[in-house]
C-alpha atoms as a PDB file:
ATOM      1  CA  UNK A   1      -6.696  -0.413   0.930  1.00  0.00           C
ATOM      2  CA  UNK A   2      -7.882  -3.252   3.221  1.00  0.00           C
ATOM      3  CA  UNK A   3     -10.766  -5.115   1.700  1.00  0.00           C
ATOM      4  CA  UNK A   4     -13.880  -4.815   3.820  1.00  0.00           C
ATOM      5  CA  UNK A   5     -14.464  -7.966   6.145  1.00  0.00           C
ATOM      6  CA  UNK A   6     -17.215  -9.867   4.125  1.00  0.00           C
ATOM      7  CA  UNK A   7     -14.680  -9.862   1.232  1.00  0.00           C
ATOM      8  CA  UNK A   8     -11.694 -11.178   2.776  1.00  0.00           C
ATOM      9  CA  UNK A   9     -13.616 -13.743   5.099  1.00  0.00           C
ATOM     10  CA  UNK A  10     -15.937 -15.313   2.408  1.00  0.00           C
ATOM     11  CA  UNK A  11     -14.830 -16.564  -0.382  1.00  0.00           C
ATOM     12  CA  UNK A  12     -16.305 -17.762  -4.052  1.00  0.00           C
ATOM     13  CA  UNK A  13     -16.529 -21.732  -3.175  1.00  0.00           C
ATOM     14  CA  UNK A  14     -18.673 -20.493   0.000  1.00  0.00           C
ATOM     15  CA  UNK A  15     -21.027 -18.672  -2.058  1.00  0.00           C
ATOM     16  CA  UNK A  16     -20.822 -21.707  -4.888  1.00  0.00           C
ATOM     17  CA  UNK A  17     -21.956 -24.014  -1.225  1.00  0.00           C
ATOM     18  CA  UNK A  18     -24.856 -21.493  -0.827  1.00  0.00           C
ATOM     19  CA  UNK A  19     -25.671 -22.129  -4.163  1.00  0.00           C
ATOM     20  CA  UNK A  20     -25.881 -25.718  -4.505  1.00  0.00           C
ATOM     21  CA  UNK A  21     -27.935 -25.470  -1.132  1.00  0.00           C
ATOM     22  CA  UNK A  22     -30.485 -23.129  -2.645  1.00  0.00           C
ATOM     23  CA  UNK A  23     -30.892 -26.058  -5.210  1.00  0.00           C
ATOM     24  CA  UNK A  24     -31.317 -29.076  -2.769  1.00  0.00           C
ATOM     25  CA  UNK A  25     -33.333 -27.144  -0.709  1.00  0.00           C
ATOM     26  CA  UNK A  26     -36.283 -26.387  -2.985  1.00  0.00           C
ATOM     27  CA  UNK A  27     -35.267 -29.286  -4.642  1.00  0.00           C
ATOM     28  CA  UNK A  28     -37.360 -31.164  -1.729  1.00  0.00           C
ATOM     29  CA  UNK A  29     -40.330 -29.828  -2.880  1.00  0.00           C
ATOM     30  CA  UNK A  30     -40.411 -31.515  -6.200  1.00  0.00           C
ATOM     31  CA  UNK A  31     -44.350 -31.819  -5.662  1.00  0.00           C
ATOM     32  CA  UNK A  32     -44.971 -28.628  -5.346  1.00  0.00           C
ATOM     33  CA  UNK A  33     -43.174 -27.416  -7.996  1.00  0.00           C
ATOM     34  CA  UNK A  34     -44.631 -29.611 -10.361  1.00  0.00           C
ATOM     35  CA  UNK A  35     -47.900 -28.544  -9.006  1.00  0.00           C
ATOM     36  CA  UNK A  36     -47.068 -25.305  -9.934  1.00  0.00           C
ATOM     37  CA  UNK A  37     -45.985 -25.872 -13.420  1.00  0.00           C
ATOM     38  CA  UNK A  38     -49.729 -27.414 -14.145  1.00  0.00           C
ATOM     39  CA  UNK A  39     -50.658 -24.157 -12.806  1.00  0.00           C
ATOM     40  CA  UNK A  40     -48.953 -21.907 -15.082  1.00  0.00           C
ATOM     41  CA  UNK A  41     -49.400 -24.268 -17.531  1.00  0.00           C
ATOM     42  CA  UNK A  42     -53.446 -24.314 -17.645  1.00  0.00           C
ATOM     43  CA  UNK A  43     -53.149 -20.276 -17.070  1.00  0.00           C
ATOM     44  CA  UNK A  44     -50.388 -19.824 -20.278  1.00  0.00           C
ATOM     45  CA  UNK A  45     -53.081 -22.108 -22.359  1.00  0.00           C
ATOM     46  CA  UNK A  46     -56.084 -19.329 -21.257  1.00  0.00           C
ATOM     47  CA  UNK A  47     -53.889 -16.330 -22.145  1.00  0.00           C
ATOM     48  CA  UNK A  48     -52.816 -17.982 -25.338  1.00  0.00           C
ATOM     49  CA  UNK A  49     -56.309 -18.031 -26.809  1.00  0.00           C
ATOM     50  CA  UNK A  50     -56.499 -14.293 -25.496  1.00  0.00           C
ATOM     51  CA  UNK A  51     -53.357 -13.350 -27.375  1.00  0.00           C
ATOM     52  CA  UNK A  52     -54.588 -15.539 -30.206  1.00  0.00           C
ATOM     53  CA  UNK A  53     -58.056 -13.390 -30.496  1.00  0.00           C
ATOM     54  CA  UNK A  54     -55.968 -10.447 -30.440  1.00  0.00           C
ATOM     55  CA  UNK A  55     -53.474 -11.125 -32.798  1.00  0.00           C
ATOM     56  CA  UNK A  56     -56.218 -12.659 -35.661  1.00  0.00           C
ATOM     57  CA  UNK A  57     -58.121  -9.321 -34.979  1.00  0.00           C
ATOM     58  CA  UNK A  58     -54.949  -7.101 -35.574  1.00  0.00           C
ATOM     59  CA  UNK A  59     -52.353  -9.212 -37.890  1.00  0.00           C
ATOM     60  CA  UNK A  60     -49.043  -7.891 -37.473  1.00  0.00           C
ATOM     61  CA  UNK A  61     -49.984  -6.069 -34.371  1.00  0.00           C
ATOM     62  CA  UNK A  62     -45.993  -4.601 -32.663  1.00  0.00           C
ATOM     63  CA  UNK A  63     -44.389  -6.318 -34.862  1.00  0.00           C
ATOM     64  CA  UNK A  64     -45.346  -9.866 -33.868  1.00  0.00           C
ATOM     65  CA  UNK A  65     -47.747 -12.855 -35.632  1.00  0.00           C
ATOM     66  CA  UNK A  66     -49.940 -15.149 -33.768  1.00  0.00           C
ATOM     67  CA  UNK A  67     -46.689 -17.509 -33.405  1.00  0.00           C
ATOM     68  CA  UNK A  68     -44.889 -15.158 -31.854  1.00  0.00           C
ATOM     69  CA  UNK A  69     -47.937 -13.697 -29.683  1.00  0.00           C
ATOM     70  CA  UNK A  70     -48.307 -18.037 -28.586  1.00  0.00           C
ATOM     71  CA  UNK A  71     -44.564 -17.999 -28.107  1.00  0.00           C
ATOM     72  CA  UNK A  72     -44.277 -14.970 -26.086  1.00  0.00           C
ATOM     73  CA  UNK A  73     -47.277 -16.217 -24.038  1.00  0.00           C
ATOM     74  CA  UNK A  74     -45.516 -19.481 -22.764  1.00  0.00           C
ATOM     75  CA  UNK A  75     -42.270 -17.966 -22.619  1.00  0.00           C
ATOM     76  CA  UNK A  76     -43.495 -15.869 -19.785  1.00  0.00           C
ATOM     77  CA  UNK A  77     -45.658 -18.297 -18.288  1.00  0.00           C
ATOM     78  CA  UNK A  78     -42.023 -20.054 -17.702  1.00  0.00           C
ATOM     79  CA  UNK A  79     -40.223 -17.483 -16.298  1.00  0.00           C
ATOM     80  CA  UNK A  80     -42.735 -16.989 -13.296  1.00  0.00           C
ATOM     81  CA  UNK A  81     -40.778 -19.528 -11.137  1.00  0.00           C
ATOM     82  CA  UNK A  82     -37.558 -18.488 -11.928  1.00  0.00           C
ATOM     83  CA  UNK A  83     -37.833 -14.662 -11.934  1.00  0.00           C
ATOM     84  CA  UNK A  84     -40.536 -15.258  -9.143  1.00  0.00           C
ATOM     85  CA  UNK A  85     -42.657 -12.521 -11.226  1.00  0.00           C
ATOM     86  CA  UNK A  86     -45.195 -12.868  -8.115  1.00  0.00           C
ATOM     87  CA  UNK A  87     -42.369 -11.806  -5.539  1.00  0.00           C
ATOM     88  CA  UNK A  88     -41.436 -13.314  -2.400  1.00  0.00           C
ATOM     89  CA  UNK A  89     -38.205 -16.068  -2.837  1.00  0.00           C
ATOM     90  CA  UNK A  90     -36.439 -14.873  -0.143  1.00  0.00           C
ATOM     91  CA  UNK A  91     -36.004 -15.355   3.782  1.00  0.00           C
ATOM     92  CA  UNK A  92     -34.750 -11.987   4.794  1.00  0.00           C
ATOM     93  CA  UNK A  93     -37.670 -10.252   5.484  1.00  0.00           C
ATOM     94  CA  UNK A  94     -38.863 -13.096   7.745  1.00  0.00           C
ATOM     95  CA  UNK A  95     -35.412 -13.391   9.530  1.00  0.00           C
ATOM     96  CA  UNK A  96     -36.388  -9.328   9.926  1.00  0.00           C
ATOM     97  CA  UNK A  97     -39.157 -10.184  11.896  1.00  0.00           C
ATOM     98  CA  UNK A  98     -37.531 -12.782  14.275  1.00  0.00           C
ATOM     99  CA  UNK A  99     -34.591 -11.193  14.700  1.00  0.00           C
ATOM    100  CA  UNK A 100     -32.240 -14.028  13.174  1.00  0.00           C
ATOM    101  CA  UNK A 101     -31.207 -11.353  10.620  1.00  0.00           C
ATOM    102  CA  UNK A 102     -28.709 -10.564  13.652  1.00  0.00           C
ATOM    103  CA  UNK A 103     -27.034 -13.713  13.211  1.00  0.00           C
ATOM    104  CA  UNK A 104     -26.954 -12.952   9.318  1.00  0.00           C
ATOM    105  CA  UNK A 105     -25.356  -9.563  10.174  1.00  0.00           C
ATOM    106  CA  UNK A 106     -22.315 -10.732  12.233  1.00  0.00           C
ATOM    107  CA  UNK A 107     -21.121 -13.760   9.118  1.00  0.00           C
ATOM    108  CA  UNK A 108     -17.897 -13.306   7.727  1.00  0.00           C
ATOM    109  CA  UNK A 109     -20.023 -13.012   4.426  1.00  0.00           C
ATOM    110  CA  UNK A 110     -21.851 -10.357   2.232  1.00  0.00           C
ATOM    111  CA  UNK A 111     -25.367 -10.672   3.232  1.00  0.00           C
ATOM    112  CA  UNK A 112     -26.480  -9.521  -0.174  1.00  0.00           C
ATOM    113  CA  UNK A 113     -24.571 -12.233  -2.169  1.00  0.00           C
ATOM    114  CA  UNK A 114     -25.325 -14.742   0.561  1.00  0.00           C
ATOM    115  CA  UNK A 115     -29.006 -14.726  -0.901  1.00  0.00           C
ATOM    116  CA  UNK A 116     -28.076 -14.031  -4.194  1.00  0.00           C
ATOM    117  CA  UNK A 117     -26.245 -17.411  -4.107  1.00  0.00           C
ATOM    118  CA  UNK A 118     -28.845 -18.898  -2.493  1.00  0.00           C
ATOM    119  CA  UNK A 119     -31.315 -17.649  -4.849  1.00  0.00           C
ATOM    120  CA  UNK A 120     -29.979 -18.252  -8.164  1.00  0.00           C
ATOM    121  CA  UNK A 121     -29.567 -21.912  -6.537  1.00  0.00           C
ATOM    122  CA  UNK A 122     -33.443 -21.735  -6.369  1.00  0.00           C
ATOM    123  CA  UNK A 123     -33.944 -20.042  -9.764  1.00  0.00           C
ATOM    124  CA  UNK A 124     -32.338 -23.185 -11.300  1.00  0.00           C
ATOM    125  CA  UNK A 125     -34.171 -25.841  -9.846  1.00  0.00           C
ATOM    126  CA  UNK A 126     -37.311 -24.426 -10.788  1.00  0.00           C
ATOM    127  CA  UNK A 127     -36.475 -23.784 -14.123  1.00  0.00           C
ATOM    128  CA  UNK A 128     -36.207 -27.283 -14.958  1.00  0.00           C
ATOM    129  CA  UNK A 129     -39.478 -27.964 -12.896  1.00  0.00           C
ATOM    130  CA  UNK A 130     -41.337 -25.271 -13.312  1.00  0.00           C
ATOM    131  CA  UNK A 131     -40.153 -23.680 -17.010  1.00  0.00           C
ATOM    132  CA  UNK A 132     -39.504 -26.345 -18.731  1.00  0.00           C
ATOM    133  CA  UNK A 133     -43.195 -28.233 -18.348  1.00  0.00           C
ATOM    134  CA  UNK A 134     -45.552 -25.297 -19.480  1.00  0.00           C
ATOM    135  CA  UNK A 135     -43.110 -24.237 -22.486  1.00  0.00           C
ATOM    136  CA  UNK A 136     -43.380 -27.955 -23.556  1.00  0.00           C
ATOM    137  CA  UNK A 137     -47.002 -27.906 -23.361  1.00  0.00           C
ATOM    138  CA  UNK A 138     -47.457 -25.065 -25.278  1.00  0.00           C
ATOM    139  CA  UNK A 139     -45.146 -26.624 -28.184  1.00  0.00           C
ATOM    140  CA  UNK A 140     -46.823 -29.246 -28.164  1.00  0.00           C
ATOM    141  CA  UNK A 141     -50.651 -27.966 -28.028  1.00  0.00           C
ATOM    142  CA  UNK A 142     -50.235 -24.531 -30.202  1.00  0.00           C
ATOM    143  CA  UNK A 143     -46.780 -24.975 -31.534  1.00  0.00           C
ATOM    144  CA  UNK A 144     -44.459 -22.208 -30.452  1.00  0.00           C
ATOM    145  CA  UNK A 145     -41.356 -20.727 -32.498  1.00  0.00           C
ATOM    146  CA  UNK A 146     -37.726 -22.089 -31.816  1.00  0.00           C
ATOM    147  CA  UNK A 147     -35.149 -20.059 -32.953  1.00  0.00           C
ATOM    148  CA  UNK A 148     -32.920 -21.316 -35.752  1.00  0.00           C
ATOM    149  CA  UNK A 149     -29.596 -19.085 -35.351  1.00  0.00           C
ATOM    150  CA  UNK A 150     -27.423 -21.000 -33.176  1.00  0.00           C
ATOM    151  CA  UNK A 151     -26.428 -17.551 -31.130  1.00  0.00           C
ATOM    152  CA  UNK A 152     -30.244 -17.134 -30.009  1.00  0.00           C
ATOM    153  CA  UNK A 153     -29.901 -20.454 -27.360  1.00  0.00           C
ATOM    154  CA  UNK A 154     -26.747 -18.983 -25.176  1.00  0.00           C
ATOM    155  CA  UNK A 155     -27.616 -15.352 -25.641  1.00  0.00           C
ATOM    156  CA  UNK A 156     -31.287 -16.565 -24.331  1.00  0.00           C
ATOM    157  CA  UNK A 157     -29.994 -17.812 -21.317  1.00  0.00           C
ATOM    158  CA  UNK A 158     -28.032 -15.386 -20.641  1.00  0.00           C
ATOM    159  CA  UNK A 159     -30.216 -12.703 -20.819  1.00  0.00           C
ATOM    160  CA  UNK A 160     -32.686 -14.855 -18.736  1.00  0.00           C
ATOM    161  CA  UNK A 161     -30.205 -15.695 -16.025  1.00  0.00           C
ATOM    162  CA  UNK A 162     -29.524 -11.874 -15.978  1.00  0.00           C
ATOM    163  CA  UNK A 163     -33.447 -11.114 -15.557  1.00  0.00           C
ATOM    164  CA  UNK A 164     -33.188 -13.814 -12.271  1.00  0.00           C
ATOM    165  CA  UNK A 165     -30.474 -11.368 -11.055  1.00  0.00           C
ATOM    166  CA  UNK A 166     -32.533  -7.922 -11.566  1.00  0.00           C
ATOM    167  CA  UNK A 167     -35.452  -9.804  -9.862  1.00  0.00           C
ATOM    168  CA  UNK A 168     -33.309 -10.817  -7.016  1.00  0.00           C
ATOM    169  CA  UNK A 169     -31.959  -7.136  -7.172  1.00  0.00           C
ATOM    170  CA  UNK A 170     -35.771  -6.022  -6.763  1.00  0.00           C
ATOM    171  CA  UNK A 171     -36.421  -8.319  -4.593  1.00  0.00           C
ATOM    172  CA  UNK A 172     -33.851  -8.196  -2.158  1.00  0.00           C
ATOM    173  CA  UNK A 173     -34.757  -4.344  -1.571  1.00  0.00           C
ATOM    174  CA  UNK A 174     -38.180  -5.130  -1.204  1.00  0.00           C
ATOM    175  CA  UNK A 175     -37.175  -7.403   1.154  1.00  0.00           C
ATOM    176  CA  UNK A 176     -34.795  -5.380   2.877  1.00  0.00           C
ATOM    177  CA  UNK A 177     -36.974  -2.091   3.596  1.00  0.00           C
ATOM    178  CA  UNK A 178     -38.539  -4.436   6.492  1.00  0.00           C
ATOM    179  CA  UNK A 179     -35.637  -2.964   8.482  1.00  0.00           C
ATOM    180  CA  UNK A 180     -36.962   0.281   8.455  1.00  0.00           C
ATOM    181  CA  UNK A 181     -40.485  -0.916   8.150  1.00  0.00           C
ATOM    182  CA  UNK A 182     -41.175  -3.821  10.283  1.00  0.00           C
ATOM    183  CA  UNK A 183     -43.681  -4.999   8.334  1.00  0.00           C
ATOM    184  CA  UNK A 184     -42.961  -5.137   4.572  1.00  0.00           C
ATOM    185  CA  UNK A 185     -46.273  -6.653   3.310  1.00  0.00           C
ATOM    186  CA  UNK A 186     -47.474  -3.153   1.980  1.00  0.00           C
ATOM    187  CA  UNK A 187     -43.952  -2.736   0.020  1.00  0.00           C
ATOM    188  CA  UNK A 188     -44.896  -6.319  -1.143  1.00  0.00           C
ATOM    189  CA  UNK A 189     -48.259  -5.422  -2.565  1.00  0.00           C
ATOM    190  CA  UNK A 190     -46.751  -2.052  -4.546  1.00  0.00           C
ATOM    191  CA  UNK A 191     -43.856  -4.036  -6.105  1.00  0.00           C
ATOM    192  CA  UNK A 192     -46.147  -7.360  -7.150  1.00  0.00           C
ATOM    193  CA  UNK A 193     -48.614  -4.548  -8.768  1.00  0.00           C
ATOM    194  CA  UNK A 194     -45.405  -2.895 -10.683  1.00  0.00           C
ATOM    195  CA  UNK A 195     -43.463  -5.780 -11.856  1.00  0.00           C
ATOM    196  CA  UNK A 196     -47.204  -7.456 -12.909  1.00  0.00           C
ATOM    197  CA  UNK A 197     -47.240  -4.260 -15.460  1.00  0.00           C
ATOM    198  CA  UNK A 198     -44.100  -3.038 -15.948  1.00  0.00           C
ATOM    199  CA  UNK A 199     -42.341  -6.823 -16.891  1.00  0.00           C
ATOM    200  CA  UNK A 200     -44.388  -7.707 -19.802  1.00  0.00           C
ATOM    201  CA  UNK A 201     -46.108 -10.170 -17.841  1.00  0.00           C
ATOM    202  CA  UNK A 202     -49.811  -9.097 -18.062  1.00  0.00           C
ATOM    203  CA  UNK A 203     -49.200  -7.327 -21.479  1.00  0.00           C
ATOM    204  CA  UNK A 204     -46.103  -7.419 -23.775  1.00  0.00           C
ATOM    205  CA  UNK A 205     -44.692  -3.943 -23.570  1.00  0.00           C
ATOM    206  CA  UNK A 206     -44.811  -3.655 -27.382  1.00  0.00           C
ATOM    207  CA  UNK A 207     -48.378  -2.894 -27.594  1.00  0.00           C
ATOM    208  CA  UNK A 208     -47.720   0.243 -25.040  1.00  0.00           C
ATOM    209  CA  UNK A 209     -47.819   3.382 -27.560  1.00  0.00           C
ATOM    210  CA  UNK A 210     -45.551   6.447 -27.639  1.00  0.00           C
ATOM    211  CA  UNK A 211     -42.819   8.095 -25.247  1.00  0.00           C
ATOM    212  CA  UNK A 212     -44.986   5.730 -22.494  1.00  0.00           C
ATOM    213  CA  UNK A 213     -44.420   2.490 -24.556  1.00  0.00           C
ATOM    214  CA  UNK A 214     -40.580   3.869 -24.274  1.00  0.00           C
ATOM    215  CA  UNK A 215     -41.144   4.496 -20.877  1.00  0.00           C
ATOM    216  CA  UNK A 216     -42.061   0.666 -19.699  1.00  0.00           C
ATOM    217  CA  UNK A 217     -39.090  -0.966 -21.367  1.00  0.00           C
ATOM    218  CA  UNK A 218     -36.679   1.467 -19.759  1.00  0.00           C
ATOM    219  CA  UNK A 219     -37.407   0.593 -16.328  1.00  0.00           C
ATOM    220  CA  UNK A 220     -35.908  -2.485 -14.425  1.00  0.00           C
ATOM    221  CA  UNK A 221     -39.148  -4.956 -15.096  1.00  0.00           C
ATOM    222  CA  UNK A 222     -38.357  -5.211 -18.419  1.00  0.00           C
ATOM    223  CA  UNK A 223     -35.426  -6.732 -18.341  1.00  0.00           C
ATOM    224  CA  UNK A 224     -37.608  -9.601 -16.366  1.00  0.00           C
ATOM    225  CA  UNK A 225     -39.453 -10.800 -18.691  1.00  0.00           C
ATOM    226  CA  UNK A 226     -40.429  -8.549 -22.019  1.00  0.00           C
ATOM    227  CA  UNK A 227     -36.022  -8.358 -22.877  1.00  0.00           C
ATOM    228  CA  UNK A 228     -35.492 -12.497 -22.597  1.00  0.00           C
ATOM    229  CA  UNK A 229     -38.680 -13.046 -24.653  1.00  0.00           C
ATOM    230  CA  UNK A 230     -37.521 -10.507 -27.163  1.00  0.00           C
ATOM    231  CA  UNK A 231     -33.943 -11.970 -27.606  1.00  0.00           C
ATOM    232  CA  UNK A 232     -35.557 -15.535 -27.717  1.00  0.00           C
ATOM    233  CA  UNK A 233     -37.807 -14.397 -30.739  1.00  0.00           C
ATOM    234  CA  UNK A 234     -34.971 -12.352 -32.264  1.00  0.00           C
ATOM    235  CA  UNK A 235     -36.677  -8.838 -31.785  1.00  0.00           C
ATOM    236  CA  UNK A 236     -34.101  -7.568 -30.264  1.00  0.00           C
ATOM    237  CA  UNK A 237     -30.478  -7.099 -30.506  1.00  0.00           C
ATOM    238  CA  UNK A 238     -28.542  -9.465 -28.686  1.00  0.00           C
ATOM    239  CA  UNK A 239     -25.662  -7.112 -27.039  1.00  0.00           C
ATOM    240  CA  UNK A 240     -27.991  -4.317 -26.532  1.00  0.00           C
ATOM    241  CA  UNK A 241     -30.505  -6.292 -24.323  1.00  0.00           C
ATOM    242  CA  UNK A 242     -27.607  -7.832 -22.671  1.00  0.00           C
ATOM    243  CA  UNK A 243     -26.393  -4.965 -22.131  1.00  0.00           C
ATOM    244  CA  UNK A 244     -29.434  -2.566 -21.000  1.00  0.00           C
ATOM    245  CA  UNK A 245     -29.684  -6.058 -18.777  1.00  0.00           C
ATOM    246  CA  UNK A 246     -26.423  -5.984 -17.029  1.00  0.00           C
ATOM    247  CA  UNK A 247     -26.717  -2.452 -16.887  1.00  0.00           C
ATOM    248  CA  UNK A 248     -29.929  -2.992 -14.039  1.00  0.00           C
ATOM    249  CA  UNK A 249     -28.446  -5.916 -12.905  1.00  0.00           C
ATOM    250  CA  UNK A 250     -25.469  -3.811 -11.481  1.00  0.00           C
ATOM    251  CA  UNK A 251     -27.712  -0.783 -10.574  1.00  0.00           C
ATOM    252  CA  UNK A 252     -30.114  -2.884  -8.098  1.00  0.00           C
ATOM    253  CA  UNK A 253     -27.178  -4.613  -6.998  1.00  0.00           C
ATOM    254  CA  UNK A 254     -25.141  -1.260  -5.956  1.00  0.00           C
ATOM    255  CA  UNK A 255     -28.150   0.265  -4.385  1.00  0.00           C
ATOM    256  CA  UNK A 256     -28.959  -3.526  -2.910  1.00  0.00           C
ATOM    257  CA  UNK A 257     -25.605  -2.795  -1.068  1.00  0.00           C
ATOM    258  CA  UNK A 258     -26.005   0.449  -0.108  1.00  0.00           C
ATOM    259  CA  UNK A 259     -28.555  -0.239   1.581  1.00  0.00           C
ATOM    260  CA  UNK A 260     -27.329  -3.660   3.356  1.00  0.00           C
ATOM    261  CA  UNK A 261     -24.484  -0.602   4.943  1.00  0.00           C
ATOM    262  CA  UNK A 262     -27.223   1.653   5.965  1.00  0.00           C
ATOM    263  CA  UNK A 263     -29.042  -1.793   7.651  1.00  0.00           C
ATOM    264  CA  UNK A 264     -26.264  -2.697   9.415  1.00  0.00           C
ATOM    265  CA  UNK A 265     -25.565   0.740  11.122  1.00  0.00           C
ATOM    266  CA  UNK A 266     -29.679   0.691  12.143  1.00  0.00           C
ATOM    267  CA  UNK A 267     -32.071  -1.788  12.006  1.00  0.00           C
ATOM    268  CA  UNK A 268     -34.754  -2.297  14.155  1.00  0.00           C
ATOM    269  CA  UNK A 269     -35.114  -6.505  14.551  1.00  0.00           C
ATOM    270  CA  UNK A 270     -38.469  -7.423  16.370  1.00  0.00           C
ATOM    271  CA  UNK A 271     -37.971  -9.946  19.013  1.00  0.00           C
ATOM    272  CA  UNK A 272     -33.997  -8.803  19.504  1.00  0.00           C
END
């Protein structure tokens, strides 16, 4: 069976080029990235004195100290560039709108993995610029835990370079429904609220009670943000968050494509 035509045209050192342009490209706007470390980096320091008052009032509360609760705090505070936890990071809805998504269409390459490449090249700038910086500062003005088993470092990035992949996977449909849509800002708005919630960014998920605490680390979100902080601090098992991780990473990913087929057979492009 003939391989469809963005398979046999592209190939991996094209996507590997997409990459390393991702990377220069944001990698111009060393400024602003900085700028936006110092930003997550005052914010971690305010919610670290909330999670600090909540953790002295309720000792041991999920499972985690005030370490942990400090930890957990600038963990996620560094994963806000990478995983873009706000949303946005891609060009596609914007190419949507001016009708050069056309020109993306008719490339002898997967549209979908096209920005994936291009993506993860932008996830790894900015987590040297903007991740590194605010867990640093936090080290250095609370004290945060390292781990100490050897395994934790490589299964932590890992699971964090799976998390960029099921926010790109989130993403890119957000993204994409501005084919149907025209206008994706409202789509925006919904996802920024759910991932906000549903990540472990506002909240870690461990404080939710019951079948709903179940509930939020189930869902895709988690894997952004609450399942890398959890294999960092060891409070979860290694292959299982991998695992429930890959497991998104592939479902986002399948539907990402599914509906890349449906956009190609009708899209409505403003301005083309």
């Amino acid at each position: 069976m003939p391989l469809p035509r963005p398979w046999r045209c592209a190939t991996f050192p094209l996507y590997l080029t997409i990459f390393t342009y991702g990377f220069r490209r944001h990698a111009a706007y060393r400024s602003a990235a900085l700028a936006g470390a110092f930003t997550n980096t005052v914010f971690g320091v305010l919610r670290a004195y909330v999670l600090i008052a909540l953790w002295q009032a309720r000792p041991g509360l999920a499972g985690y100290d005030v370490t942990d609760a400090v930890t957990f705090c600038f963990l996620t505070q560094a994963f806000i560039g990478p995983m873009e936890v706000f949303g946005g990071g891609l060009q596609l809805a914007e190419r949507v709108r001016t009708g050069d998504v056309a020109i993306d269409l008719v490339r002898p390459a997967s549209l979908q993995l096209w920005n994936l490449a291009d993506d993860l090249g932008r996830a790894l700038f900015l987590f040297f610029f903007r991740s590194v910086p605010p867990t640093v500062a936090g080290a250095l003005i609370f004290g945060i835990r390292f781990p100490t088993h050897p395994v934790i470092w490589p299964a932590f990035l890992a699971s964090m370079a799976l998390g960029v992949v099921v926010s790109f996977g989130l993403r890119y449909l957000v993204a994409l429904s501005s084919c149907w849509l025209v206008d994706d800002r409202g789509v925006q708005s919904l996802s920024l609220v759910m991932t906000m919630f549903f990540s472990g960014m506002t909240l870690p998920l461990v404080l939710f009670p019951g079948w709903f605490g179940s509930l939020v680390q189930a869902l895709p979100w988690a894997a952004m943000v609450q399942v890398p902080a959890d294999v960092y601090l060891g409070k979860r098992d290694v292959l299982g968050a991998l695992a429930f991780q890959a497991l998104w990473a592939a479902v986002v990913l399948a539907l990402g494509a599914l509906a890349t087929r449906s956009a190609r057979h009708k899209v409505v492009i403003q301005g083309g």
